[in-house]
Protein backbone atom coordinates (compact mmCIF):
# COMPACT_ATOMS: atom_id res chain seq x y z
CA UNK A 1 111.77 -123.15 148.54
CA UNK A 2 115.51 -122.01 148.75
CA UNK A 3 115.06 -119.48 152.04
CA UNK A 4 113.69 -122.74 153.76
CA UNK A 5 116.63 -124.76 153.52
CA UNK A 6 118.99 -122.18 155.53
CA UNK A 7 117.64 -118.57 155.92
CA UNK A 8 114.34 -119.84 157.34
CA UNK A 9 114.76 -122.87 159.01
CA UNK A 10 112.41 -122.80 161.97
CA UNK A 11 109.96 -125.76 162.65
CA UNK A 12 106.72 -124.62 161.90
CA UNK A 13 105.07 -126.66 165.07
CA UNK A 14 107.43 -124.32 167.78
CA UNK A 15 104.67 -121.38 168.77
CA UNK A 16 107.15 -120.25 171.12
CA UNK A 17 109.15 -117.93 168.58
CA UNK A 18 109.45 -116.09 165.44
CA UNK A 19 111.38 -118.82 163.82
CA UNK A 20 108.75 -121.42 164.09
CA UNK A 21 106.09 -118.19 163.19
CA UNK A 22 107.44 -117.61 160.06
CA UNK A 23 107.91 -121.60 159.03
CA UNK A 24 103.94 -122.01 160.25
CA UNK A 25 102.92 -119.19 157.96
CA UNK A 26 104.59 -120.07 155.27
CA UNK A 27 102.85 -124.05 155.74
CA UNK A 28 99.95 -122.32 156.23
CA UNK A 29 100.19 -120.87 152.84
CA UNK A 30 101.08 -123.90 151.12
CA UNK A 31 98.07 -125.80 152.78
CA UNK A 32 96.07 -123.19 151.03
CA UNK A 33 97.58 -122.94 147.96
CA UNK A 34 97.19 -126.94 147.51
CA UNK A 35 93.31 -126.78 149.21
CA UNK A 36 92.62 -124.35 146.42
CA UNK A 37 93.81 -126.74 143.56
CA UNK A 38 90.88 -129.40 144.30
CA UNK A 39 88.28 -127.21 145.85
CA UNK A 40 89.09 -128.70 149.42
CA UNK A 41 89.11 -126.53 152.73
CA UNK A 42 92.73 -125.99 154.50
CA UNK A 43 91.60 -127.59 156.84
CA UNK A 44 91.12 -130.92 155.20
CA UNK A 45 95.13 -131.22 153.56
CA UNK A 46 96.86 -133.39 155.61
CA UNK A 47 100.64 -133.61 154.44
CA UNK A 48 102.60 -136.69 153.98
CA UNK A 49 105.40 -137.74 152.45
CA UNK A 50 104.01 -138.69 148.77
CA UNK A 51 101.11 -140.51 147.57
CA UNK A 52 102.21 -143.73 148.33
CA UNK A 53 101.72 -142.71 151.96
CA UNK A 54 98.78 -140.64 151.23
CA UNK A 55 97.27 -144.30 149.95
CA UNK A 56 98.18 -146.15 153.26
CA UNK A 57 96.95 -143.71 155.38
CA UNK A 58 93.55 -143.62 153.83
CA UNK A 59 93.16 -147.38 153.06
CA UNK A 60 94.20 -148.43 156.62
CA UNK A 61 93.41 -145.88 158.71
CA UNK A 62 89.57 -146.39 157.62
CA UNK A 63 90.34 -149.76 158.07
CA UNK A 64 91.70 -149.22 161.64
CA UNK A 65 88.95 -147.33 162.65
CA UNK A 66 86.10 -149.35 160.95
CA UNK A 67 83.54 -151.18 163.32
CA UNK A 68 82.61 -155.01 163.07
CA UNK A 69 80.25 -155.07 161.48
CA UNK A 70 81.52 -153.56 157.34
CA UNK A 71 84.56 -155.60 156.23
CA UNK A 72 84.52 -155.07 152.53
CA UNK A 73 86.71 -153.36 150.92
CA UNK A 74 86.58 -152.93 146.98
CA UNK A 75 88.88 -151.43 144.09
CA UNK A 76 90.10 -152.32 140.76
CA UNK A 77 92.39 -154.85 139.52
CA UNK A 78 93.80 -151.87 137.59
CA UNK A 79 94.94 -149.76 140.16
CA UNK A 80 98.89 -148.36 141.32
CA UNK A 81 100.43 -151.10 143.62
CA UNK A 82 100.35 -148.38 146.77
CA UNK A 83 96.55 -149.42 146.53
CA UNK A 84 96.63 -153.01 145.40
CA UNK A 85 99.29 -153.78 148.17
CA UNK A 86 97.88 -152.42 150.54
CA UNK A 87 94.69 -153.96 150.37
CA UNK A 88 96.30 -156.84 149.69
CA UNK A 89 97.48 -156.99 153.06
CA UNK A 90 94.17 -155.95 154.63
CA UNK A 91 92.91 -158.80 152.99
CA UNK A 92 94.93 -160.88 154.98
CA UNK A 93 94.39 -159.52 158.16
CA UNK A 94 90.47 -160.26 158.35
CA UNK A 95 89.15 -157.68 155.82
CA UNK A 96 87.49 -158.80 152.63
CA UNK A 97 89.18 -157.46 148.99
CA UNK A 98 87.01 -157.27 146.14
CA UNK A 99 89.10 -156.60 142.82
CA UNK A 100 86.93 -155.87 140.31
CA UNK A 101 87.87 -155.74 136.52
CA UNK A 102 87.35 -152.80 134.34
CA UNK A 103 86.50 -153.33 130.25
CA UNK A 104 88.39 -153.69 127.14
CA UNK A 105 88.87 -150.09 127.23
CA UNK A 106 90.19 -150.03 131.26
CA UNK A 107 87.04 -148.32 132.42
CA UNK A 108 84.76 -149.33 134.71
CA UNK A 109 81.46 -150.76 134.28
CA UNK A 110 79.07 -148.91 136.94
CA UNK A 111 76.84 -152.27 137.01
CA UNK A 112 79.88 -154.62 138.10
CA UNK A 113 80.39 -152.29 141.39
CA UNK A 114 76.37 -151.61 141.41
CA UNK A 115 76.65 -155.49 142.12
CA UNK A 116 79.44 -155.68 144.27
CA UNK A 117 78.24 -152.95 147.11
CA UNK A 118 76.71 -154.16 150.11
CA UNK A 119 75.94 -152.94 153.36
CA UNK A 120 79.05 -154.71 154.38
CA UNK A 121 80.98 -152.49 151.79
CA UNK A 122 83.49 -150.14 154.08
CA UNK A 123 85.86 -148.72 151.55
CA UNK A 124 85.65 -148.39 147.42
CA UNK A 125 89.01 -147.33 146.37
CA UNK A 126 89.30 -146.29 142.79
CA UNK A 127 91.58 -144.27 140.72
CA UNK A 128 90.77 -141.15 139.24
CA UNK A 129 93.21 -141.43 136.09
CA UNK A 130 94.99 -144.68 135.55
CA UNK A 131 99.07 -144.06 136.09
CA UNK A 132 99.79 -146.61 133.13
CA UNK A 133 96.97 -145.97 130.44
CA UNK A 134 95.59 -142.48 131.35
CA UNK A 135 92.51 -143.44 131.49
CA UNK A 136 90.02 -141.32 133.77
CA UNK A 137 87.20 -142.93 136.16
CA UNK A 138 83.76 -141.93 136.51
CA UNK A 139 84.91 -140.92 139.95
CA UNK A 140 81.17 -139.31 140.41
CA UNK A 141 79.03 -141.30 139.20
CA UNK A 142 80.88 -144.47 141.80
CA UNK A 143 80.50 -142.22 144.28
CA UNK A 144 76.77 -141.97 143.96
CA UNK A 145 76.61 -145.91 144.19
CA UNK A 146 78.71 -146.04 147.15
CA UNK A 147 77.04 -143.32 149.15
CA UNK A 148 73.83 -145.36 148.34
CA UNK A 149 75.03 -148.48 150.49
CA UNK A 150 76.86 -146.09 153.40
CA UNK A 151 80.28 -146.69 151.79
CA UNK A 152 83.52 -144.16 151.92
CA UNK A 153 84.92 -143.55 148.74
CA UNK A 154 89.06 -142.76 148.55
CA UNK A 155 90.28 -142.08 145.06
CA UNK A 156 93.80 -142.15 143.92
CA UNK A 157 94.16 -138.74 142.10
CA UNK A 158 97.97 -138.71 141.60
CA UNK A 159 97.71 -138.98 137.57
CA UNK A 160 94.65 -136.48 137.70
CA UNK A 161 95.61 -133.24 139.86
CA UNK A 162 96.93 -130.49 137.86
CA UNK A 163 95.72 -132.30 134.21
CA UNK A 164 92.05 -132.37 134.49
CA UNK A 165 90.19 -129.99 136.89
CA UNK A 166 89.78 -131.85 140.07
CA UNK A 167 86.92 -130.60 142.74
CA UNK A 168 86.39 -133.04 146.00
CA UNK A 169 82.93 -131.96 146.26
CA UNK A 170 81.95 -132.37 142.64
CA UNK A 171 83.19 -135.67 142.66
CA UNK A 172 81.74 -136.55 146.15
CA UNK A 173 84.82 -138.50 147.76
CA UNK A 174 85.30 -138.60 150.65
CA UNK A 175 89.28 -139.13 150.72
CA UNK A 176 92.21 -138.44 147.86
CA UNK A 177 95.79 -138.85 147.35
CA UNK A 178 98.54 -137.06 145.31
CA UNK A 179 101.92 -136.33 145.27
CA UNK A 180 103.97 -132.95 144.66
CA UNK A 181 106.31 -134.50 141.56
CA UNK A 182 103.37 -134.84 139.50
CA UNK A 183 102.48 -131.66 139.21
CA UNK A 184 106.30 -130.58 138.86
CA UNK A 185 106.92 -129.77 142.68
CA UNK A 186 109.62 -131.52 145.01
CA UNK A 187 109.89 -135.45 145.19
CA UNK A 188 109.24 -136.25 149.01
CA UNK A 189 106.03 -134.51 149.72
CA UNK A 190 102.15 -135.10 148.52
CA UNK A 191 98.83 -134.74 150.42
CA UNK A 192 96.01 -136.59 151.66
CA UNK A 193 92.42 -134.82 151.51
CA UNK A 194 89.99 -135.72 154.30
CA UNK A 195 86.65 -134.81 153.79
CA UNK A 196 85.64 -132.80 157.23
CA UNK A 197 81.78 -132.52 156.67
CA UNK A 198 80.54 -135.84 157.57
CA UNK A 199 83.62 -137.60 156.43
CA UNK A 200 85.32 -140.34 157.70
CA UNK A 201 87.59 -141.17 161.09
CA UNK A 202 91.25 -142.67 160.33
CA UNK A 203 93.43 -144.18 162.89
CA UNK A 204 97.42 -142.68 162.11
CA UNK A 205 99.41 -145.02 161.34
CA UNK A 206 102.28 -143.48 163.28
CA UNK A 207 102.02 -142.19 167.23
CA UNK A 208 104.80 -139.55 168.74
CA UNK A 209 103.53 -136.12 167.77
CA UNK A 210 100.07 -134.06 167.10
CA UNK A 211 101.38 -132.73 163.89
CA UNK A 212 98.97 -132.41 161.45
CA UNK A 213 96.01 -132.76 163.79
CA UNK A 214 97.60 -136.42 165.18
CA UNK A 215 96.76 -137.94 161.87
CA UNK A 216 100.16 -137.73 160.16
CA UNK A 217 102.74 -137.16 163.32
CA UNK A 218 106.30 -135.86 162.77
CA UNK A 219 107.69 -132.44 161.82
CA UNK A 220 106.44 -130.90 158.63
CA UNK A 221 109.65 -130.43 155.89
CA UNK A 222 108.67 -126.63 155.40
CA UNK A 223 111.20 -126.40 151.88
CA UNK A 224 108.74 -129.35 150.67
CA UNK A 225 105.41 -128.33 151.40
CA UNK A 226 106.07 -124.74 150.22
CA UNK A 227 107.73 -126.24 146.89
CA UNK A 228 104.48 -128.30 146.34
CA UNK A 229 101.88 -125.26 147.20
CA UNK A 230 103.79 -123.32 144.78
CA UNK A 231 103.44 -126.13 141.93
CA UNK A 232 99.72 -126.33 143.38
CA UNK A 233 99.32 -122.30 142.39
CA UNK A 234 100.90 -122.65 139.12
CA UNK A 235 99.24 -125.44 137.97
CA UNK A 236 95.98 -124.10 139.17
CA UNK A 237 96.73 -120.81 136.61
CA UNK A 238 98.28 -123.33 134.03
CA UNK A 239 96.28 -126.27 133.70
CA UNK A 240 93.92 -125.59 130.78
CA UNK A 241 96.80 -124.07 128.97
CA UNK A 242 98.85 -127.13 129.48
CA UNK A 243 96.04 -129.67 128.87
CA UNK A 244 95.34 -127.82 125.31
CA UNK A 245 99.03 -128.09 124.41
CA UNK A 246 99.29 -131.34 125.40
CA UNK A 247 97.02 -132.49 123.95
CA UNK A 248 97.72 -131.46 120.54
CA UNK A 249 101.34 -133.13 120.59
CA UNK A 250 99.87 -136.46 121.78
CA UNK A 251 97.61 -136.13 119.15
CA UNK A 252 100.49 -135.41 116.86
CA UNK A 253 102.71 -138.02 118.27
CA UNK A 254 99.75 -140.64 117.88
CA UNK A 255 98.84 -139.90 114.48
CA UNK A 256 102.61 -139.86 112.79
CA UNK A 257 103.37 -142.96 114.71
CA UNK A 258 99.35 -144.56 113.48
CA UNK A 259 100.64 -143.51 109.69
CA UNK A 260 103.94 -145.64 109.65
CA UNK A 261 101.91 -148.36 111.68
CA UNK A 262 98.84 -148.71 110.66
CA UNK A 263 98.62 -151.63 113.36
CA UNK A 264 99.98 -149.87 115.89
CA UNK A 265 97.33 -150.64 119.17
CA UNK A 266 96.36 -148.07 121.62
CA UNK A 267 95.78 -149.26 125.31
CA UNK A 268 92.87 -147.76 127.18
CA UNK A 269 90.25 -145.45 126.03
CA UNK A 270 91.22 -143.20 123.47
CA UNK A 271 88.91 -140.18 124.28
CA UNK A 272 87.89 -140.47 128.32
CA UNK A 273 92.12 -140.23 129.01
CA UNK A 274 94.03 -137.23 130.50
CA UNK A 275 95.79 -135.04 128.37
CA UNK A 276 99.48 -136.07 127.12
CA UNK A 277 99.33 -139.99 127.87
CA UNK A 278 99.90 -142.27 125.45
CA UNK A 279 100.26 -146.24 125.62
CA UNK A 280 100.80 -147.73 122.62
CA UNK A 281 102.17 -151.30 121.01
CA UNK A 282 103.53 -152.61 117.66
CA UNK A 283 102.69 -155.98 117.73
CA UNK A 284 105.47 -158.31 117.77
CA UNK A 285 107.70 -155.46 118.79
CA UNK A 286 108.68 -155.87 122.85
CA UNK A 287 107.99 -153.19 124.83
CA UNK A 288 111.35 -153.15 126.82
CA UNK A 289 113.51 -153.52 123.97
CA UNK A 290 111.88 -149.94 122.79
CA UNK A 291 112.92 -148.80 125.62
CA UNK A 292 116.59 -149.94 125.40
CA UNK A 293 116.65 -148.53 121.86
CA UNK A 294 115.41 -145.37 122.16
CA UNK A 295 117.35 -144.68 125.96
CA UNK A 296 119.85 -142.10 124.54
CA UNK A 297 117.45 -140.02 123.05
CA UNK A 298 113.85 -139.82 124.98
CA UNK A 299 112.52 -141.11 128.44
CA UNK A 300 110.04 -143.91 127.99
CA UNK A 301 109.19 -146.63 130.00
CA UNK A 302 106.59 -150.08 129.82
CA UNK A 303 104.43 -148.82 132.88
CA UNK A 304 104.29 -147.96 136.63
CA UNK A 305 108.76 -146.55 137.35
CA UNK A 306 107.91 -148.63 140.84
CA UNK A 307 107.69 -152.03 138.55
CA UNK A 308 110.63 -151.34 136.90
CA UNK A 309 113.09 -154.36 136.76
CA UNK A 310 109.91 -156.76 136.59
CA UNK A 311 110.10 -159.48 133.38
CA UNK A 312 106.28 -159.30 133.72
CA UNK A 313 104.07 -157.57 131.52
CA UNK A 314 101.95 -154.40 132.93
CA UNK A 315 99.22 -155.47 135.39
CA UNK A 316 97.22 -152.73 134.03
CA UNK A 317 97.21 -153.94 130.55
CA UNK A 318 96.63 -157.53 130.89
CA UNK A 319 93.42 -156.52 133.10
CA UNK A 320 92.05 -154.87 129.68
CA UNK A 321 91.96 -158.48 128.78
CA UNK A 322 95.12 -158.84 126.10
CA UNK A 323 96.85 -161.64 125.92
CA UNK A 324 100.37 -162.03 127.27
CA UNK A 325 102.75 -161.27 124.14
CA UNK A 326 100.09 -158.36 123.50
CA UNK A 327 100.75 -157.13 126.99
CA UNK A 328 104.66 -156.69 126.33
CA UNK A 329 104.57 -154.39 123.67
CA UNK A 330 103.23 -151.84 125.40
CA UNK A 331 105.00 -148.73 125.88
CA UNK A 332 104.23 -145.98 128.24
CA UNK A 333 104.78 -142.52 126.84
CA UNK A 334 103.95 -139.05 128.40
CA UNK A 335 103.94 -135.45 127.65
CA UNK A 336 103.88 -132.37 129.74
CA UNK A 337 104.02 -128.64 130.51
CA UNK A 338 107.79 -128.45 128.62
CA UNK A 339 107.24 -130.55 126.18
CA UNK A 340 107.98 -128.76 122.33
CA UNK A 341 106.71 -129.46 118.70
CA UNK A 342 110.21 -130.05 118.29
CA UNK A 343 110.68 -132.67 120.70
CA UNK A 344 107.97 -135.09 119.91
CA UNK A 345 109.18 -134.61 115.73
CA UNK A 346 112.26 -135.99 117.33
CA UNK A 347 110.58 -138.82 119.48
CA UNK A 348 108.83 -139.64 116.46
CA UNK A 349 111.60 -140.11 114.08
CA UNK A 350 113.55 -142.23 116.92
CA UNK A 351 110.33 -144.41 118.29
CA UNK A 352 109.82 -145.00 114.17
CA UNK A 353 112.99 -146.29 113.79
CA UNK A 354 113.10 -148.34 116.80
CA UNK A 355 109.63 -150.43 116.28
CA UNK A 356 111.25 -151.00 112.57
CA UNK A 357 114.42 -151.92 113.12
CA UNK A 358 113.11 -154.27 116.11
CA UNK A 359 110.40 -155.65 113.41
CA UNK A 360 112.90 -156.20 111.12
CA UNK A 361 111.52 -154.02 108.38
């Protein structure tokens, strides 16, 4: 990214010079390098400023650009809140939300949607991996049921890209979101896919410039978008290797924690979950006073970092049907490419001490 911020600092949208040449080749590059990661043409990477964006875009620019006649919109009560609010505020503006719940175990059951879909069904909007819990959708499978009623499917993949193997075509969406920071590239920059072949038409939610083919106007942040096609192209040669490793610490982390606790309760699916999240609870133990304990040593947190400051407990968890105090014991913990042996012995021995001491062992 460096050469971007000073050496090479043309806008890539000025044809009229090598300056904007060299910025529109290296963009170029990155659109590739990020197409490549989920199987996607270059064609169809539109870049915005994160996923939250990426989420807006989708959800109301099909919504923008729908006809009369399909109004429905459906998702799950479990989703990130750049889904949930936005649809939230479709709904008030003459489109009609279904939320639908998932099971104990946060997935979805393909028979509540099944039942849900209409031909006035416009958008299904379901994430791939849950942010919170980890665990991962049968993005596929919902995509079969919407296609059968005419609907377009838009998945939130932020939690999935670079962890699982992601491939737009296998999983037959038609729209997806993610961010760069996931995937250890800049903050400020993600990507919205749009499906070319037969896929849907979005209104922008801006106007002023044709910048990424009108849909997302304004001038591309070159340093940004060649930062995230880089973290694309590593995690593209990486993932496996990283999913394997963490894998085997969570596993690690889980079962030391499971042999001081033997009541220690694991939200969301243990098994259909991407590799390295954990969310776990010691009942009668609160959730944020974990995370006050254990501050100093490790990063934790009791869900979604754009909730934090909220006395509530975790949307996400209370939709897995727990009660209340259950809810706020949950603690949010996750793994990734850096993560040693070494480091989760030592957020073992401090999380240990913490749910004891707070117990009052």
């Amino acid at each position: 990214m460096e050469p971007y911020w000073s050496e090479m600092f043309g806008n890539p949208h000025s044809e009229g010079h090598s300056f904007g040449w060299d910025a529109r080749r290296a963009v170029d590059t990155a659109r590739s390098q990020v197409a490549e990661l989920i199987g996607a043409d270059d064609d169809e990477i539109y870049f915005v400023s994160g996923a939250t964006e990426s989420c807006n875009l989708a959800l109301r620019g099909v919504a923008f650009a729908a006809s009369q006649g399909r109004r429905q919109i459906i998702s799950l009560a479990t989703e990130h809140s750049a889904v949930l609010d936005t649809i939230k505020w479709l709904g008030c503006h003459g489109y009609e939300v279904h939320l639908l719940p998932v099971m104990k175990n946060g997935l979805l059951d393909l028979a509540t949607l099944e039942s849900a879909l209409s031909e006035r069904t416009l958008l299904v909007s379901i994430m791939l991996a849950n942010n919170e819990i980890g665990v991962i959708q049968p993005i596929a499978e919902i995509s079969d049921l919407c296609k059968s009623v005419g609907a377009i499917v838009h998945t939130d993949a932020t939690q999935a890209v670079g962890r699982i193997g992601v491939d737009v075509d296998d999983l037959g969406i038609d729209l997806l979101s993610f961010s760069a920071h996931k995937i250890y590239g800049p903050n400020g920059v993600g990507a919205l896919y749009i499906r070319n072949r037969s896929g849907p038409r979005l209104e922008p939610l801006m106007t002023g410039g044709s910048q990424e083919g009108g849909i997302r106007p304004g001038t591309v942040a070159t340093p940004l978008v060649v930062g995230f096609g880089k973290a694309c192209e590593i995690a593209n040669a990486e993932r496996d290797i990283d999913a394997r490793q963490m894998k085997t610490l969570s596993d690690h982390l889980l079962a030391s924690l499971s042999d001081q606790f033997p009541d220690l309760r694991i939200f969301g699916d243990v098994e259909r979950r991407i590799p390295g999240n954990l969310n776990v609870g010691v009942p009668g133990v609160l959730g944020e006073s974990v995370v006050a304990a254990v501050s100093e040593e490790i990063a934790i947190s009791t869900g979604a970092a754009c909730a934090t400051g909220s006395p509530d407990p975790s949307h996400v968890l209370l939709s897995l049907g727990v009660g209340h105090e259950v809810a706020l014991t949950g603690v949010r913990i996750s793994l990734g490419r850096f993560t040693t042996r070494e480091q989760v012995d030592i957020a073992v021995r401090v999380l240990q001490s913490a749910f004891t001491n707070l117990r009052g062992w």
